[in-house]
PDB file of N, CA and C in Angstrom:
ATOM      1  N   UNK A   1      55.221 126.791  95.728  1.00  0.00           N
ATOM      2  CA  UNK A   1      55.135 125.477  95.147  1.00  0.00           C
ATOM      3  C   UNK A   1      56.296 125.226  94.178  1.00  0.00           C
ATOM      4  N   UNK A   2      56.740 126.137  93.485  1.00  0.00           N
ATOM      5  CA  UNK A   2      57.823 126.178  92.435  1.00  0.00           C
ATOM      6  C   UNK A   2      59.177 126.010  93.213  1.00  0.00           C
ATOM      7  N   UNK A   3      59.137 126.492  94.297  1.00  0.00           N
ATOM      8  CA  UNK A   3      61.017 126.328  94.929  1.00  0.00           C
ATOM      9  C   UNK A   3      60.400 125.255  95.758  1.00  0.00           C
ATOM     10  N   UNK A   4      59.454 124.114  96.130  1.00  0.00           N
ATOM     11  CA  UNK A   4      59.673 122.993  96.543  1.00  0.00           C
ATOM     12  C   UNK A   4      60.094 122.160  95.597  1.00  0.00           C
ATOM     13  N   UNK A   5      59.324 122.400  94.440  1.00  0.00           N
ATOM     14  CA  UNK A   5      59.601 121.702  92.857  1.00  0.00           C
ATOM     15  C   UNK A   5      60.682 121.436  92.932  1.00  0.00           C
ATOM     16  N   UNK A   6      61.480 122.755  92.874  1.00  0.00           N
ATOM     17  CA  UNK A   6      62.866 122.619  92.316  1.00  0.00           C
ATOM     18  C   UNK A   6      63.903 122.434  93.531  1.00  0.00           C
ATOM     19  N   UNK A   7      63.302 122.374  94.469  1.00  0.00           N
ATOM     20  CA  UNK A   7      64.208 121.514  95.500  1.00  0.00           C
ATOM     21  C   UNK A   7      64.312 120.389  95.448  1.00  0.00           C
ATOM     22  N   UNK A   8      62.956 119.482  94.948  1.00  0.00           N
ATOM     23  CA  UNK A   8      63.286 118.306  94.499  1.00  0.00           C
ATOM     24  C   UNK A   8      63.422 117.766  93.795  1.00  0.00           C
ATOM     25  N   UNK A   9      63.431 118.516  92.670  1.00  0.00           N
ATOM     26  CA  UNK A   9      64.236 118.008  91.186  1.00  0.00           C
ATOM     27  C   UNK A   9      65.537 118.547  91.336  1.00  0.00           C
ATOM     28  N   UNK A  10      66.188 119.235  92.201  1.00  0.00           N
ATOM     29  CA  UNK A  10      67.711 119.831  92.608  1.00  0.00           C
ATOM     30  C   UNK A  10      68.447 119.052  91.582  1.00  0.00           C
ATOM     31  N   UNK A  11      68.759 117.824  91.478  1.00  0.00           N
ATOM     32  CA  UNK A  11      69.841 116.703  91.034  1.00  0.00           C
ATOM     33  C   UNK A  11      69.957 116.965  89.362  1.00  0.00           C
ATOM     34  N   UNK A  12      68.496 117.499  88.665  1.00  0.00           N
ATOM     35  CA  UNK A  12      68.223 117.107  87.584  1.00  0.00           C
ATOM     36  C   UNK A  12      68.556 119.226  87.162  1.00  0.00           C
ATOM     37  N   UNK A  13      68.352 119.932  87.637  1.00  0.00           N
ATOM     38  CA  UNK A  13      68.411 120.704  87.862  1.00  0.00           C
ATOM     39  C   UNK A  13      69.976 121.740  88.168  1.00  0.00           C
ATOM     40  N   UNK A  14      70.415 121.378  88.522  1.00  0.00           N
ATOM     41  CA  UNK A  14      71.776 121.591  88.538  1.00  0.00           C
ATOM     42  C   UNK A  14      72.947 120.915  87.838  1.00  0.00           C
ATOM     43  N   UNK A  15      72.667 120.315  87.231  1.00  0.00           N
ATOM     44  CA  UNK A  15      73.592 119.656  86.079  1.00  0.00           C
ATOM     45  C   UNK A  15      73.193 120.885  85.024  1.00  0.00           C
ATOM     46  N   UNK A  16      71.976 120.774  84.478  1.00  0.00           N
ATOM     47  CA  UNK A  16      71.801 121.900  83.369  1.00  0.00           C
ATOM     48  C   UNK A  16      71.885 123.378  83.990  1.00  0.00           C
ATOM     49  N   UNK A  17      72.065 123.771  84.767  1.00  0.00           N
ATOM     50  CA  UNK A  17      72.146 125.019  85.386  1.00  0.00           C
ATOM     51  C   UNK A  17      73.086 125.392  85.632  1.00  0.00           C
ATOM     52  N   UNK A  18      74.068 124.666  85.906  1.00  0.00           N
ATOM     53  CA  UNK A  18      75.737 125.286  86.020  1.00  0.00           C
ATOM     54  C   UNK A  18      76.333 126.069  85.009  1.00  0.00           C
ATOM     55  N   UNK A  19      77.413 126.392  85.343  1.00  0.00           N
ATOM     56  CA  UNK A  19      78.260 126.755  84.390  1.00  0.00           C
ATOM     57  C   UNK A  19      78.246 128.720  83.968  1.00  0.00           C
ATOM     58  N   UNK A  20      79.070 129.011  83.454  1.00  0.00           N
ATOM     59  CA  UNK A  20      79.214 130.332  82.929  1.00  0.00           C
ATOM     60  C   UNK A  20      79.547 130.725  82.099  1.00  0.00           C
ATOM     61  N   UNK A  21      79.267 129.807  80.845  1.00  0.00           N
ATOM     62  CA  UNK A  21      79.647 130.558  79.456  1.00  0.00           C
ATOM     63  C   UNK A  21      78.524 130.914  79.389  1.00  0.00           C
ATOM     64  N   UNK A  22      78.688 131.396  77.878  1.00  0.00           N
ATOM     65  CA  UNK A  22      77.467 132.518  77.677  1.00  0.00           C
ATOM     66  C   UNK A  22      76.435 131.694  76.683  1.00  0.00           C
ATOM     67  N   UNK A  23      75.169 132.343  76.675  1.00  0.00           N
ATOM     68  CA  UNK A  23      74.429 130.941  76.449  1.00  0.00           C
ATOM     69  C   UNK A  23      73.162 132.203  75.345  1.00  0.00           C
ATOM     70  N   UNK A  24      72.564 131.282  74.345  1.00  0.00           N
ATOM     71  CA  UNK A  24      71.321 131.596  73.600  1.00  0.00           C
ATOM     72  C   UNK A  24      70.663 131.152  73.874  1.00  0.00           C
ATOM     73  N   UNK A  25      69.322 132.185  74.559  1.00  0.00           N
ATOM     74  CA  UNK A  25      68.273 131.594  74.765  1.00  0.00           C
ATOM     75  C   UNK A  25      66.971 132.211  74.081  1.00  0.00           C
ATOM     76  N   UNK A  26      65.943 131.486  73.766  1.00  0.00           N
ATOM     77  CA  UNK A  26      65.035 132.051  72.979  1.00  0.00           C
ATOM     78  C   UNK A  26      63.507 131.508  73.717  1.00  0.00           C
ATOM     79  N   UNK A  27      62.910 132.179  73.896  1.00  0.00           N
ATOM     80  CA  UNK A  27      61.652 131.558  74.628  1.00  0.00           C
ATOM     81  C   UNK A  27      60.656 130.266  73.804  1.00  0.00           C
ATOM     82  N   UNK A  28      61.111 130.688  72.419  1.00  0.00           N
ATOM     83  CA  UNK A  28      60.366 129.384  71.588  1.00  0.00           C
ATOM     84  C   UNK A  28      60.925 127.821  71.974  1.00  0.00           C
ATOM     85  N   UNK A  29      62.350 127.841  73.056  1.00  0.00           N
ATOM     86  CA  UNK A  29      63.089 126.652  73.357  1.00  0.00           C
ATOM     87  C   UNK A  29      62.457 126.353  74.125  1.00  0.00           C
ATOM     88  N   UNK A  30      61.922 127.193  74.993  1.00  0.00           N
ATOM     89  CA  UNK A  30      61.215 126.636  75.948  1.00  0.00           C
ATOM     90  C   UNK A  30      59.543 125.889  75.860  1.00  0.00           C
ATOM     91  N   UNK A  31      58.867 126.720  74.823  1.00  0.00           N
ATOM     92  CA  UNK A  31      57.702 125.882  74.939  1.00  0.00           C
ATOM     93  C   UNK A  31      58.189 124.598  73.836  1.00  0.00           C
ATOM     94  N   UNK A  32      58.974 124.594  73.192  1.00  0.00           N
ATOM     95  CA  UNK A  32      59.398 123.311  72.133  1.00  0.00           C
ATOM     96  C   UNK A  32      59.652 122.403  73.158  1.00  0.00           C
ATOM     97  N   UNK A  33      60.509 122.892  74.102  1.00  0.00           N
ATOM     98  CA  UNK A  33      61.251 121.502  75.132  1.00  0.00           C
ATOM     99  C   UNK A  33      59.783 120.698  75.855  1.00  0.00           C
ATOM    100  N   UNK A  34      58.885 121.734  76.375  1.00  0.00           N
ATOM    101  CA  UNK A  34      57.627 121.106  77.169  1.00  0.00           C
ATOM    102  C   UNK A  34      56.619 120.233  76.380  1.00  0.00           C
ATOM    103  N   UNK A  35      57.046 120.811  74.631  1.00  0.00           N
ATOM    104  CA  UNK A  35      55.601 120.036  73.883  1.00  0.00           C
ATOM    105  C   UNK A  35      56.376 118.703  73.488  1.00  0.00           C
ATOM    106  N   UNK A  36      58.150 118.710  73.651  1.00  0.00           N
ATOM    107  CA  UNK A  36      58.696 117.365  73.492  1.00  0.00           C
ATOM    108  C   UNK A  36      58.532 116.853  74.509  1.00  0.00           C
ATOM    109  N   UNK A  37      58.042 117.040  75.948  1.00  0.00           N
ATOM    110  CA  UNK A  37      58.190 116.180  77.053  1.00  0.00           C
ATOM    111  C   UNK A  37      56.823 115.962  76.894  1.00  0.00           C
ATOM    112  N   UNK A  38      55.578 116.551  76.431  1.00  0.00           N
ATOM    113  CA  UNK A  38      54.315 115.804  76.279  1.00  0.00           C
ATOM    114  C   UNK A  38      54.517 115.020  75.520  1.00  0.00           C
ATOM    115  N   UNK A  39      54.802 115.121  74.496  1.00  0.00           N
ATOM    116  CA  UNK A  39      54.702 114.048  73.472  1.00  0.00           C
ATOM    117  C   UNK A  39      55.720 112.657  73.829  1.00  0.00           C
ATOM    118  N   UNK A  40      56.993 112.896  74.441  1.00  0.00           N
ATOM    119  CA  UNK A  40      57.416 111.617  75.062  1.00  0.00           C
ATOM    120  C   UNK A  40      56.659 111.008  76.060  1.00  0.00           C
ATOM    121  N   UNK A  41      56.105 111.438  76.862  1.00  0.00           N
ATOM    122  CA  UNK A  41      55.449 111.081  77.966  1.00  0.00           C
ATOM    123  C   UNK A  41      54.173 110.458  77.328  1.00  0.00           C
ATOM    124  N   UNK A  42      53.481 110.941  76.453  1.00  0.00           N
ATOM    125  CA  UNK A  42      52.308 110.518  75.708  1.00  0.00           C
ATOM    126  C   UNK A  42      52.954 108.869  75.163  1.00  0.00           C
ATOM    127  N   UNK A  43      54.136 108.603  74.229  1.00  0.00           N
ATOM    128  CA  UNK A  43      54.894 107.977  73.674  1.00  0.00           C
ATOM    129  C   UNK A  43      55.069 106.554  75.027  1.00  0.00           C
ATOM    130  N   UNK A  44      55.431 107.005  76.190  1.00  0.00           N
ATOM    131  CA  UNK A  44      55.845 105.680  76.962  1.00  0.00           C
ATOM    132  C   UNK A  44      54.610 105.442  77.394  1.00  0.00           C
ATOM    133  N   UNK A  45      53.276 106.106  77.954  1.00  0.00           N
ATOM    134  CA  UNK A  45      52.268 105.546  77.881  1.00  0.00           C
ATOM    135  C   UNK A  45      51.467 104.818  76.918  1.00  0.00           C
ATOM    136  N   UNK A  46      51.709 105.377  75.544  1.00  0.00           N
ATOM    137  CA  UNK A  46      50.847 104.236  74.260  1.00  0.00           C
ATOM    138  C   UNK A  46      51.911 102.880  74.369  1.00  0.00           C
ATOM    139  N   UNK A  47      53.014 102.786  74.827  1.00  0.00           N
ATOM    140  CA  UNK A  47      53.965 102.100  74.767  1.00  0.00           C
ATOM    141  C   UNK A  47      52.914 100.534  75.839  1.00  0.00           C
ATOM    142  N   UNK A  48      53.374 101.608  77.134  1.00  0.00           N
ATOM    143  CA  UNK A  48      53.148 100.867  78.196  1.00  0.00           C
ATOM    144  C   UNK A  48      51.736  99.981  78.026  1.00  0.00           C
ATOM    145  N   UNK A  49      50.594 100.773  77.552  1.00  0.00           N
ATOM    146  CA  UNK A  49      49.494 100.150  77.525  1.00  0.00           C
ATOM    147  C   UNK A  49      49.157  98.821  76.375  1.00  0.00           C
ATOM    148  N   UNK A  50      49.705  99.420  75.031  1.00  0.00           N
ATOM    149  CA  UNK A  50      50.020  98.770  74.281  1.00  0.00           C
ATOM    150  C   UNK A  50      50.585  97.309  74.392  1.00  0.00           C
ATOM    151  N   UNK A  51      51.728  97.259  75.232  1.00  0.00           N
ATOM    152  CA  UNK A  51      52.370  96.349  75.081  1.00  0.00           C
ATOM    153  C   UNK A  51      52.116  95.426  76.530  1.00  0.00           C
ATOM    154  N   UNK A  52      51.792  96.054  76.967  1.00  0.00           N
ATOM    155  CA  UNK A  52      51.649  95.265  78.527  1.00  0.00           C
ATOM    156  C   UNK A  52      50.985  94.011  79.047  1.00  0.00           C
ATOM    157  N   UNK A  53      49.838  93.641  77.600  1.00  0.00           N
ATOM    158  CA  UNK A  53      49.653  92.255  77.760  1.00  0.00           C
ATOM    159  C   UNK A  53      50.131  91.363  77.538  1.00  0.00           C
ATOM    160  N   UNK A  54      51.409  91.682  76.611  1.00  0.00           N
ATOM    161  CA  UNK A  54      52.402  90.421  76.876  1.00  0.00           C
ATOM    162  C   UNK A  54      52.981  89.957  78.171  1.00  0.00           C
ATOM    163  N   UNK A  55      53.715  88.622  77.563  1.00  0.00           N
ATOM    164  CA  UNK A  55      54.204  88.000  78.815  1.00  0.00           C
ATOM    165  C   UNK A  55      55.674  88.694  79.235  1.00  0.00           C
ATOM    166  N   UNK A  56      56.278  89.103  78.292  1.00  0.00           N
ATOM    167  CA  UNK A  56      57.376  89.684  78.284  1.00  0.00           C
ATOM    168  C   UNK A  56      57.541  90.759  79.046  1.00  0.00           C
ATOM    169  N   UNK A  57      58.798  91.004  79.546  1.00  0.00           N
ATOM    170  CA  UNK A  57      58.987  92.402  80.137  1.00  0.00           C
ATOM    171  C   UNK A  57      60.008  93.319  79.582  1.00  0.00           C
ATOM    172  N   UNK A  58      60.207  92.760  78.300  1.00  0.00           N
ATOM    173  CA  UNK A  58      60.808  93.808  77.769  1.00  0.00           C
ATOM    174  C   UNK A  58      60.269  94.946  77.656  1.00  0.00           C
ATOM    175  N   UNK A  59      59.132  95.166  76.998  1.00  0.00           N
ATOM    176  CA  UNK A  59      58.378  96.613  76.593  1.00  0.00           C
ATOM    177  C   UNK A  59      58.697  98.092  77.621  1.00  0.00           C
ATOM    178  N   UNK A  60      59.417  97.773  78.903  1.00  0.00           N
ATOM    179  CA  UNK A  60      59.554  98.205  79.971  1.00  0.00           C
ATOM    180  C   UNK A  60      60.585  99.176  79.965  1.00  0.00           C
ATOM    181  N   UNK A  61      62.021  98.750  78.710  1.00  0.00           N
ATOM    182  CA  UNK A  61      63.142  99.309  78.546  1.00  0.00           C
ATOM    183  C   UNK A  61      62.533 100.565  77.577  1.00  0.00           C
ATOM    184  N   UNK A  62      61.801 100.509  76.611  1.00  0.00           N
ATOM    185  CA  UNK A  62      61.430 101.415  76.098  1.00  0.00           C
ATOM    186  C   UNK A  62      60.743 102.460  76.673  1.00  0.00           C
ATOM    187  N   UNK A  63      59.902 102.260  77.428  1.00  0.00           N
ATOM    188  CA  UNK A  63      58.775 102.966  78.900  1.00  0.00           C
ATOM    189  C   UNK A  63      59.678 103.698  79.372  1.00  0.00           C
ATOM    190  N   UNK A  64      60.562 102.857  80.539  1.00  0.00           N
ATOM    191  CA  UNK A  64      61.601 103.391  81.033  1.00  0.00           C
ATOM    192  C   UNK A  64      62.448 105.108  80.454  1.00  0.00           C
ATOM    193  N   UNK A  65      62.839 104.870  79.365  1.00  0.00           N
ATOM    194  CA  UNK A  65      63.684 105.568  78.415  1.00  0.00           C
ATOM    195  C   UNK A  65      62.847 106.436  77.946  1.00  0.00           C
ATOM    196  N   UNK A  66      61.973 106.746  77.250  1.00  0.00           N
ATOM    197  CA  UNK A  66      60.857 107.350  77.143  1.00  0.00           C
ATOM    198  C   UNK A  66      60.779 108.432  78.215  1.00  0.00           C
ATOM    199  N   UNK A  67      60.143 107.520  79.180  1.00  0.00           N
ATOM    200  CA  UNK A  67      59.305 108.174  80.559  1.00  0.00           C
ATOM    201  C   UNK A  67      60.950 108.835  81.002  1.00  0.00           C
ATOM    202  N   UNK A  68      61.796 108.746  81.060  1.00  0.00           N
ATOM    203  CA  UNK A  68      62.806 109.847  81.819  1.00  0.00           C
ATOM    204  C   UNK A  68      63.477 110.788  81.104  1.00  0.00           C
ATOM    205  N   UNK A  69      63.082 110.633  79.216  1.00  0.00           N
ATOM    206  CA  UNK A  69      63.009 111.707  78.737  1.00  0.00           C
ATOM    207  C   UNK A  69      62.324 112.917  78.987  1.00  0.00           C
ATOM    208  N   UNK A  70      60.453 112.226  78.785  1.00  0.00           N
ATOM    209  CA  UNK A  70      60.007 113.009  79.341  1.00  0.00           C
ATOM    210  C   UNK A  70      59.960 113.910  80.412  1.00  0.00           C
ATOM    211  N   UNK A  71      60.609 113.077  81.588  1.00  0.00           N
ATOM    212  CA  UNK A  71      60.507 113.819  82.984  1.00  0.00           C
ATOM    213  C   UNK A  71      61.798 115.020  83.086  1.00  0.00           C
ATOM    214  N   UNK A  72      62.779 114.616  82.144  1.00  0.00           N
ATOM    215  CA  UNK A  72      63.751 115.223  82.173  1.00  0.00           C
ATOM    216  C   UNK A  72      63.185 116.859  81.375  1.00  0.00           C
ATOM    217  N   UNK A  73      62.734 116.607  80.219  1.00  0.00           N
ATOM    218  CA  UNK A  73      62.929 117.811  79.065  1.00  0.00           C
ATOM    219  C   UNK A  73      61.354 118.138  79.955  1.00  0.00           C
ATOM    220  N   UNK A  74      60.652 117.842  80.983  1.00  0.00           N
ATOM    221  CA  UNK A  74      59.322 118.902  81.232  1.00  0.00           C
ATOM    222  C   UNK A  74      59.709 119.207  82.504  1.00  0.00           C
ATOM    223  N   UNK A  75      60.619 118.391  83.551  1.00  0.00           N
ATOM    224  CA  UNK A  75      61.435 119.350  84.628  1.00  0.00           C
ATOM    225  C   UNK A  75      61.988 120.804  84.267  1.00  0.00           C
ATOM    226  N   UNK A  76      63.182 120.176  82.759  1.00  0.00           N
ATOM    227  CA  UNK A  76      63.937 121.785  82.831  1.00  0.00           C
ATOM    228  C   UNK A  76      63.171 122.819  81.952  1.00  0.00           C
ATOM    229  N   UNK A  77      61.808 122.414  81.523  1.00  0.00           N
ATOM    230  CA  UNK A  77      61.165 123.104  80.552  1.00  0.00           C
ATOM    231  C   UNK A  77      60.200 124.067  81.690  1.00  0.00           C
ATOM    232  N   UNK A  78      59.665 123.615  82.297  1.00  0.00           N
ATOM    233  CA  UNK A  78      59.085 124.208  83.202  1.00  0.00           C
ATOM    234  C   UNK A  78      59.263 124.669  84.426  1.00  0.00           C
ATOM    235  N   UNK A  79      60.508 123.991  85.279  1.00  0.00           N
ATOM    236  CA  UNK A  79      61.119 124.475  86.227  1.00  0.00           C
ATOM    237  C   UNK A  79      62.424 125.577  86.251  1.00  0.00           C
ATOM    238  N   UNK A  80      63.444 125.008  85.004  1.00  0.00           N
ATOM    239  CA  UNK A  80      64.908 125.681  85.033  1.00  0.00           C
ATOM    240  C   UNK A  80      65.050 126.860  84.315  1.00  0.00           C
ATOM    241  N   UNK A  81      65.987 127.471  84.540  1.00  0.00           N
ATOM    242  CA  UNK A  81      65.864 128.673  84.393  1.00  0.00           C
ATOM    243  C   UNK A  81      66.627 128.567  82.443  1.00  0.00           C
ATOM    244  N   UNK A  82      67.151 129.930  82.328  1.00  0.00           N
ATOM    245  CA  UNK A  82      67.299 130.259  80.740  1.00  0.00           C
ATOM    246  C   UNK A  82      68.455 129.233  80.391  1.00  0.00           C
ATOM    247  N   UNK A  83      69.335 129.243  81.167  1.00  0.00           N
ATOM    248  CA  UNK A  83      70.534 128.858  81.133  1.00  0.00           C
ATOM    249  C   UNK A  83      70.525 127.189  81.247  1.00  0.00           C
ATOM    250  N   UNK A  84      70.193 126.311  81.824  1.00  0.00           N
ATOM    251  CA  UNK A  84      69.091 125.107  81.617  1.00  0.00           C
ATOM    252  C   UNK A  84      68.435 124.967  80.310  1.00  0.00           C
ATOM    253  N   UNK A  85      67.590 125.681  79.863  1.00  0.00           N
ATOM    254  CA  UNK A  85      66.726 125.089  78.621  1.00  0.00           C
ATOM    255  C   UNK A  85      67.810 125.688  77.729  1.00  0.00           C
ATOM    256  N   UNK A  86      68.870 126.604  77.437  1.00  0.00           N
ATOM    257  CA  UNK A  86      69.929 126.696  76.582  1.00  0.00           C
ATOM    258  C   UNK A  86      70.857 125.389  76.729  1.00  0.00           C
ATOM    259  N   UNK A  87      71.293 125.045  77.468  1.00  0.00           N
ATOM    260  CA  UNK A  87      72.136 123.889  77.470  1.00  0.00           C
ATOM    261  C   UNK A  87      71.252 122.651  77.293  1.00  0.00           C
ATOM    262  N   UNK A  88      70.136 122.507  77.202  1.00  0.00           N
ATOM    263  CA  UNK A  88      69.536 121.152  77.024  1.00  0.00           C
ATOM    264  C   UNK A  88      69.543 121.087  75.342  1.00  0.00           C
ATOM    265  N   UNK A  89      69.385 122.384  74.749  1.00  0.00           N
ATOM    266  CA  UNK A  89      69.675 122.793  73.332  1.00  0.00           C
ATOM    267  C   UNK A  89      70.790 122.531  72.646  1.00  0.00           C
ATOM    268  N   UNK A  90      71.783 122.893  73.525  1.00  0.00           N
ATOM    269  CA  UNK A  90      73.392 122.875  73.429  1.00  0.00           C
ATOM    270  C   UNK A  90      73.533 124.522  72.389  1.00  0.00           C
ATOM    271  N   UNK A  91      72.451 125.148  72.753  1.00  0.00           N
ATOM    272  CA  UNK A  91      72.876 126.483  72.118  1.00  0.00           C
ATOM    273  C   UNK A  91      74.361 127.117  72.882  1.00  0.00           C
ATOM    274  N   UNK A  92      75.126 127.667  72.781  1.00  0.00           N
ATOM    275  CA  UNK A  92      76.285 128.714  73.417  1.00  0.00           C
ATOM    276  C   UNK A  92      76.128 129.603  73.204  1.00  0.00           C
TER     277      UNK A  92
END
C-alpha cells in the first residue's frame, strides 16, 4: 500500500527527495511535520465550514492554501524518506 502511495504522490515526492548533500535528520521532524499537517488540514476545514455560507467565494483561496499545505507536509511526513522531511526543514 505504501509504494502505491508513493507512486502517486511521485511529483510531490521527488522534489524533496533529491539531491546529495548531506542532510540532519531527527525523528522528532518527523512527527512535528505530521502534527503540522493535522493541524493545517483541521485549519482549511474550520475555514471551509465556517465560511461557506457566504455568498462569496473567496473563503476558497484560504482552503485552497491551507489544504495543500496540509497535503504536502502529511505526504512527506508520512510517506518520504529522511532526506525529504530534512529538506522540508531546510536542515543540511
Amino acid at each position: 500500500m505504501k509504494d502505491l502511495l508513493r507512486k502517486a504522490f511521485s511529483p510531490i515526492l521527488n522534489t524533496f527527495e533529491s539531491g546529495t548533500e548531506e542532510f540532519s535528520y531527527r525523528p522528532s521532524h518527523r512527527t512535528i511535520l505530521i502534527v503540522m499537517g493535522v493541524l493545517f488540514g483541521g485549519l482549511a476545514s474550520i475555514v471551509f465550514v465556517m465560511a461557506s455560507g457566504g455568498e462569496s467565494l473567496g473563503f476558497l483561496i484560504p482552503v485552497t492554501v491551507f489544504g495543500l499545505v496540509s497535503l504536502v507536509t502529511l505526504v512527506v511526513g508520512l510517506l518520504g524518506n529522511e532526506r525529504a522531511v530534512s529538506k522540508i526543514w531546510g536542515n543540511k
